[in-house]
C-alpha atoms as a PDB file:
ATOM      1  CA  UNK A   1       0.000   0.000   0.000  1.00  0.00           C
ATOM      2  CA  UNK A   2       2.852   2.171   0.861  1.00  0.00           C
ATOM      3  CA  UNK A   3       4.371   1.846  -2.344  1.00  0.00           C
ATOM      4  CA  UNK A   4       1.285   2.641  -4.305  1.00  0.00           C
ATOM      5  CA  UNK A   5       0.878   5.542  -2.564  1.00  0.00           C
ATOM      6  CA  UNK A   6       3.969   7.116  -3.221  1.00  0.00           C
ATOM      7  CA  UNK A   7       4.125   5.822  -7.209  1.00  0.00           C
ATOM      8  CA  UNK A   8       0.615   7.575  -7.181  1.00  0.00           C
ATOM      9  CA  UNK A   9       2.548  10.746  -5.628  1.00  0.00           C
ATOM     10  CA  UNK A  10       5.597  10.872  -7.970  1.00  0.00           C
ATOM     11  CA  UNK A  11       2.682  10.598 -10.920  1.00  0.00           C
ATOM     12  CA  UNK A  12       0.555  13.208  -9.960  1.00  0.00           C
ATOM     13  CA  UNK A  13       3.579  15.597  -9.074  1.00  0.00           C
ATOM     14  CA  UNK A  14       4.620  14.506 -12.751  1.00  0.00           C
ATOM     15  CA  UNK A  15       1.327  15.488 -14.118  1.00  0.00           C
ATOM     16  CA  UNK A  16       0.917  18.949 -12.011  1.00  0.00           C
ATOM     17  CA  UNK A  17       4.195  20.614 -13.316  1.00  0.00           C
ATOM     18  CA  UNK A  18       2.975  20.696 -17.080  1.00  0.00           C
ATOM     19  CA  UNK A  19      -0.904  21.224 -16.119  1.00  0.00           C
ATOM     20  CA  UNK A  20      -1.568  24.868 -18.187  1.00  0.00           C
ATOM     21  CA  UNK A  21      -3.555  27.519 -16.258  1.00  0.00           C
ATOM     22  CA  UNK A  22      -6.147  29.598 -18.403  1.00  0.00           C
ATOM     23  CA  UNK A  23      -5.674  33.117 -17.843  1.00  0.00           C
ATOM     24  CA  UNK A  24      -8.245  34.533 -20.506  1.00  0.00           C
ATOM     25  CA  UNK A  25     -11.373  33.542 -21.846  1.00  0.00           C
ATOM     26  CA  UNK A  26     -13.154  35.406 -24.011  1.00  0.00           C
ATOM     27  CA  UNK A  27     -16.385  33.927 -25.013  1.00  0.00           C
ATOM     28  CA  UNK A  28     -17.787  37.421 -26.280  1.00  0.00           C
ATOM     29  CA  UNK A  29     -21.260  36.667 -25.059  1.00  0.00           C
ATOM     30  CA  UNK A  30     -22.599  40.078 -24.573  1.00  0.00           C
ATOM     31  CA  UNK A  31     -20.802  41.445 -26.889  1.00  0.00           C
ATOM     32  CA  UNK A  32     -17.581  42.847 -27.616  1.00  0.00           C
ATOM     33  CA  UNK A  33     -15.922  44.223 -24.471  1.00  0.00           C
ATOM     34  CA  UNK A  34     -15.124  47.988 -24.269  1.00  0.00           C
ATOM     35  CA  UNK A  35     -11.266  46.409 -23.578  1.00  0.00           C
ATOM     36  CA  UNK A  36     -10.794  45.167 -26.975  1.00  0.00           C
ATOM     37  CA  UNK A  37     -10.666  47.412 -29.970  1.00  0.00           C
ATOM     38  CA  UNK A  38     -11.994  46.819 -34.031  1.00  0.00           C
ATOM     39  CA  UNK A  39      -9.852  48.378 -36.510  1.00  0.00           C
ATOM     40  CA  UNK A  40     -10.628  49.040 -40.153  1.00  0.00           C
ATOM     41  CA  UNK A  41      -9.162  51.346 -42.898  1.00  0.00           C
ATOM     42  CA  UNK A  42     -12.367  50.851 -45.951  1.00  0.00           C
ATOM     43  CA  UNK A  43     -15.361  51.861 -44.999  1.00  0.00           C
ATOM     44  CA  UNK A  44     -17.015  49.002 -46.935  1.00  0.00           C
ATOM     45  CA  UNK A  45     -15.431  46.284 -44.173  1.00  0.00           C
ATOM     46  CA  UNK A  46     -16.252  46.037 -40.515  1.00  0.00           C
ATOM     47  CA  UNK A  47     -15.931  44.179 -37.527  1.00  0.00           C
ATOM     48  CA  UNK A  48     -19.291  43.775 -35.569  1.00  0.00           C
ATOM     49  CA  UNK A  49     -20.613  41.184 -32.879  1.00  0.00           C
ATOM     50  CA  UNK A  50     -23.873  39.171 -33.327  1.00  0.00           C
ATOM     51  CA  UNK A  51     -25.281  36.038 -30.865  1.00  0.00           C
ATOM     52  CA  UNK A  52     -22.015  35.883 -28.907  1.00  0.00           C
ATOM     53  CA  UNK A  53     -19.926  35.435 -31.709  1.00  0.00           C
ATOM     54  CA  UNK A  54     -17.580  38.532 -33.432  1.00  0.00           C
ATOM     55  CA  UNK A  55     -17.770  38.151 -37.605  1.00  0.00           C
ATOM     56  CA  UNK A  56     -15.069  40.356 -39.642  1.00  0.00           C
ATOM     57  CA  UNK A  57     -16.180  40.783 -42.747  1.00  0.00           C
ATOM     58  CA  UNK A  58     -14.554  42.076 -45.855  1.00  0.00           C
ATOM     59  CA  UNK A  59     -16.079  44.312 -48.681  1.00  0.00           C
ATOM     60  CA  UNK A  60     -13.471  46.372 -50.239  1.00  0.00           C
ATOM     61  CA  UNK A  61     -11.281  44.891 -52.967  1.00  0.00           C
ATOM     62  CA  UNK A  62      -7.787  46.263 -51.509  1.00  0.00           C
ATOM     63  CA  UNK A  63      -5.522  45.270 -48.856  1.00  0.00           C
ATOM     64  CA  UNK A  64      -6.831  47.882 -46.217  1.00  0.00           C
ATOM     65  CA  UNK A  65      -6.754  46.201 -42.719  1.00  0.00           C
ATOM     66  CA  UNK A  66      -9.455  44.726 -40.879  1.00  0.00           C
ATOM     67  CA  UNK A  67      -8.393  43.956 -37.339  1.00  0.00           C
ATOM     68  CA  UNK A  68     -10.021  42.896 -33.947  1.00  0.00           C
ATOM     69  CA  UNK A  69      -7.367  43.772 -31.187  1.00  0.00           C
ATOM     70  CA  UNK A  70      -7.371  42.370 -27.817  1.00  0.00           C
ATOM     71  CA  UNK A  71      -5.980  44.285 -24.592  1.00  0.00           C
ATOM     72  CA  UNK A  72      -2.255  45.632 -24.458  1.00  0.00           C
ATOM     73  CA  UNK A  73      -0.479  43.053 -21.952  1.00  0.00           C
ATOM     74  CA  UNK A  74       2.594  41.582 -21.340  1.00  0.00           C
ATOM     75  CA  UNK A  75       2.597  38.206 -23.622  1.00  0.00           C
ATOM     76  CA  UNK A  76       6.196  36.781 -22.185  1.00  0.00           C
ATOM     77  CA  UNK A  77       4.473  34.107 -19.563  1.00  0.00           C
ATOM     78  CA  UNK A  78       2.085  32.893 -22.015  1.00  0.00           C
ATOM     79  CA  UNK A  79       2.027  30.124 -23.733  1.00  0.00           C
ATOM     80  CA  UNK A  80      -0.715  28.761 -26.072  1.00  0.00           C
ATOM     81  CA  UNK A  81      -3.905  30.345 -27.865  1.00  0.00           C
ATOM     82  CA  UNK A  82      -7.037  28.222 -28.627  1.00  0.00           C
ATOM     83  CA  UNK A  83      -9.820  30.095 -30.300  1.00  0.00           C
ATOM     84  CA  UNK A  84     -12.882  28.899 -31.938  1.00  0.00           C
ATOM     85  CA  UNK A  85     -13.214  29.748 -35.980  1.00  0.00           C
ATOM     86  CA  UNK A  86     -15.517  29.754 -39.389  1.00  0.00           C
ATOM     87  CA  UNK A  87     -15.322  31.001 -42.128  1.00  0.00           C
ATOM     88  CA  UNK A  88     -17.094  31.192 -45.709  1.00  0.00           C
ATOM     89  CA  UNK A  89     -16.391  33.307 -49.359  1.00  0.00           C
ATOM     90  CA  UNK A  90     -19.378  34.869 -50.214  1.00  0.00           C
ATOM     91  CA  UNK A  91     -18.569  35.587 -53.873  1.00  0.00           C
ATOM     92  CA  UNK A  92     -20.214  33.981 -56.592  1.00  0.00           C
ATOM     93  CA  UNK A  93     -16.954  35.040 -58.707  1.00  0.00           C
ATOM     94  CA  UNK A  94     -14.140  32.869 -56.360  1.00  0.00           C
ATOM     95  CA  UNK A  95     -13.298  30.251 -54.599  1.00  0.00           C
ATOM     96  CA  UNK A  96     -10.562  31.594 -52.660  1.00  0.00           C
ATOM     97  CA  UNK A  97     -10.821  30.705 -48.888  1.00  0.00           C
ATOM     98  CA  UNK A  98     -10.207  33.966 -46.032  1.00  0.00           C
ATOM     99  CA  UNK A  99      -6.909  34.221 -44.705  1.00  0.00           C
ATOM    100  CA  UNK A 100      -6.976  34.804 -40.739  1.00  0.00           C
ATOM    101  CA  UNK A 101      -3.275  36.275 -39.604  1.00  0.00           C
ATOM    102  CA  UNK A 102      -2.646  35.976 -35.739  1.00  0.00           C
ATOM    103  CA  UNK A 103      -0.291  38.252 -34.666  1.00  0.00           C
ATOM    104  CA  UNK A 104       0.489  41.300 -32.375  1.00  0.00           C
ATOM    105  CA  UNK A 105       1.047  45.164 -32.232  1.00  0.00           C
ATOM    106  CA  UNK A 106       4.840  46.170 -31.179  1.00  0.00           C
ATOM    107  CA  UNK A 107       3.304  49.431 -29.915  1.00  0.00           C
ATOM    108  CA  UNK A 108       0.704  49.431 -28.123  1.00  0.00           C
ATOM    109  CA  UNK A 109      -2.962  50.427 -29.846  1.00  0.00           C
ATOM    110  CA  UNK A 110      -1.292  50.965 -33.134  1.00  0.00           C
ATOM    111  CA  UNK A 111      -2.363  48.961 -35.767  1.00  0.00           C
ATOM    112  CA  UNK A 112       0.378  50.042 -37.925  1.00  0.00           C
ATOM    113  CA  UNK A 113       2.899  47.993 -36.206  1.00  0.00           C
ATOM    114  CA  UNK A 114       1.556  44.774 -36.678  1.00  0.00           C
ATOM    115  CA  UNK A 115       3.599  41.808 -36.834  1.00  0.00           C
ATOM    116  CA  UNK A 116       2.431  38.565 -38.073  1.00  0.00           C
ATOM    117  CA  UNK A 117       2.811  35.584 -36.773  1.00  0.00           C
ATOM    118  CA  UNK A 118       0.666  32.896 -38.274  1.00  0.00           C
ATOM    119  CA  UNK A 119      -1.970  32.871 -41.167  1.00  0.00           C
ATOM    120  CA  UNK A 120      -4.466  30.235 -40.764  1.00  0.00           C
ATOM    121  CA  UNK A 121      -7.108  29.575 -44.582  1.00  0.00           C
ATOM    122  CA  UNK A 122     -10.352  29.709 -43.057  1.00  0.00           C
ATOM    123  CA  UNK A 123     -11.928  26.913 -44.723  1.00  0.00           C
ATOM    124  CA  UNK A 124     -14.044  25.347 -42.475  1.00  0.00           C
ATOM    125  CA  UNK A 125     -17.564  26.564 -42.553  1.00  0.00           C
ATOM    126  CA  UNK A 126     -18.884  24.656 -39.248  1.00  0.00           C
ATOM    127  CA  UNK A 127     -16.729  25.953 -36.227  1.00  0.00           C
ATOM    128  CA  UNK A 128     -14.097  24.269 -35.267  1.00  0.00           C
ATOM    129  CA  UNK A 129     -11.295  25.311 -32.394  1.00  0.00           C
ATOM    130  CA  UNK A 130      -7.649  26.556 -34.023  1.00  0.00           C
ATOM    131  CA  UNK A 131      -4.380  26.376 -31.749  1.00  0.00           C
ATOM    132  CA  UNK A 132      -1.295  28.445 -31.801  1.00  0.00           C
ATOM    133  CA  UNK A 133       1.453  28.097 -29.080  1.00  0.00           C
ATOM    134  CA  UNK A 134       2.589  31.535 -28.067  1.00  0.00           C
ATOM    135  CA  UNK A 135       6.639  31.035 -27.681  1.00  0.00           C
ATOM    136  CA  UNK A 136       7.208  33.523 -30.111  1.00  0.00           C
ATOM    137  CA  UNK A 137       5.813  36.550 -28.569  1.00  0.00           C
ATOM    138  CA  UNK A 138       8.442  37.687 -25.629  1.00  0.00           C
ATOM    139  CA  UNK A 139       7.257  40.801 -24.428  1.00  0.00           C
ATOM    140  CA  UNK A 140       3.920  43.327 -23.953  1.00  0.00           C
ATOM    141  CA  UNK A 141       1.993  43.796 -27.214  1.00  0.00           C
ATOM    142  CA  UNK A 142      -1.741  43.670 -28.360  1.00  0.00           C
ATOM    143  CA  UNK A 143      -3.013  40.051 -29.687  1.00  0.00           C
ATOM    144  CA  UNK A 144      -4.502  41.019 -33.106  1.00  0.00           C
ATOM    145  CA  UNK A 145      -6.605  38.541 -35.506  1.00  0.00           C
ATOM    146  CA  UNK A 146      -6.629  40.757 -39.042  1.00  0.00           C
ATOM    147  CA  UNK A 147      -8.658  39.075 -41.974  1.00  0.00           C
ATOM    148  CA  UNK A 148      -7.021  39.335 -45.464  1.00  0.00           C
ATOM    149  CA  UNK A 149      -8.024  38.300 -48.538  1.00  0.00           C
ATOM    150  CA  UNK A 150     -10.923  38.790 -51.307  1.00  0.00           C
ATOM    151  CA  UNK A 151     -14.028  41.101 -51.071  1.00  0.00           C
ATOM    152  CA  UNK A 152     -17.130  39.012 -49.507  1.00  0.00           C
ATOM    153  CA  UNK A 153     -14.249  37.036 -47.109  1.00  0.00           C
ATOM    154  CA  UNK A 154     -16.416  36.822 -43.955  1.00  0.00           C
ATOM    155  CA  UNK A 155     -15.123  35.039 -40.799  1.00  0.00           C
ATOM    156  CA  UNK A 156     -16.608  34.045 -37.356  1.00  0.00           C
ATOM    157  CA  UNK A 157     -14.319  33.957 -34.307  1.00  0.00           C
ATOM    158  CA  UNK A 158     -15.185  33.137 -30.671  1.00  0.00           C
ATOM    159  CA  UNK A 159     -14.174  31.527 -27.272  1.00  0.00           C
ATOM    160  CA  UNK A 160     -10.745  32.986 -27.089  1.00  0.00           C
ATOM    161  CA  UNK A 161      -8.770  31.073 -24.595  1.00  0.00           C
ATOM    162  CA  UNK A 162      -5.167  31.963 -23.490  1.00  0.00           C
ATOM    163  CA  UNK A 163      -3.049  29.959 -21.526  1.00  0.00           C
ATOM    164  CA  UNK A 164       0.172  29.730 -19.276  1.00  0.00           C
ATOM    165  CA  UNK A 165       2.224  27.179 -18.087  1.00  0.00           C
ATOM    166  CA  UNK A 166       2.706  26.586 -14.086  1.00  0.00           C
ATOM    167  CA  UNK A 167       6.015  25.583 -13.418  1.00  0.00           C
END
């Protein structure tokens, strides 16, 4: 019995030093908070919220940004991104597939310096949770998800989880 116990002890201390604690979850349920900020440059595309999910959706036919931007915060201690994503191409005219780029703002609230750091091809059209481990990012920023790609690109983001590892 003694021996169980402490094989049962070494495990779970094991298990405990790689468990992941979730710092942020975003589930935009009520909308999108007053904390995070939407970002476009055509007046055609826009970034709006609708039955706790936020859709960016792209109009104009040039590569003017289209960005939702999370709070400025120091990124260094964390470690993996899961978010929940759809997407579809509403032109009759293409079959290209929107481009989602993950990535962050070097100074803070300025879209300008945006940096990215992963494109994912949106071409799911049932929702379906994405994963990006965060080991790049060493320092404060903004986390910013900017759509790219043809007019009538529309994608559906939600449950934004953000983790760090407990050491």
């Amino acid at each position: 019995m003694k021996i169980f116990t402490f094989c049962s002890f070494i495990i779970l201390l094991a298990w405990s030093t790689s468990i992941e604690a979730q710092v942020i979850d975003e589930g935009f349920d009520t909308g999108i908070p007053t904390t995070w900020s939407q970002y476009t440059e055509a007046g055609f595309d826009f970034v709006s919220w609708f039955d706790g999910e936020v859709n960016l959706f792209k109009q104009s036919d040039g590569d003017e940004s289209l960005m939702l931007i999370s709070p400025y915060w120091d990124m260094t201690n964390y470690t993996k991104l899961e978010f929940d994503l759809y997407g579809f191409n509403l032109s009759f005219s293409s079959t290209t597939v929107p481009e989602l780029h993950l990535g962050y703002l070097t100074e803070e609230d300025d879209p300008s310096s945006f940096r990215s750091i992963h494109t994912f091809y949106v071409g799911n059209t049932a929702q379906q949770t994405f994963e990006y481990h965060l080991g790049a990012i060493n320092g404060s920023g903004n986390l910013v998800f900017k759509l790219e790609g043809d007019p009538s690109h529309i994608i559906y983001l939600d449950n934004v989880r953000i983790y760090e590892d407990e050491f």
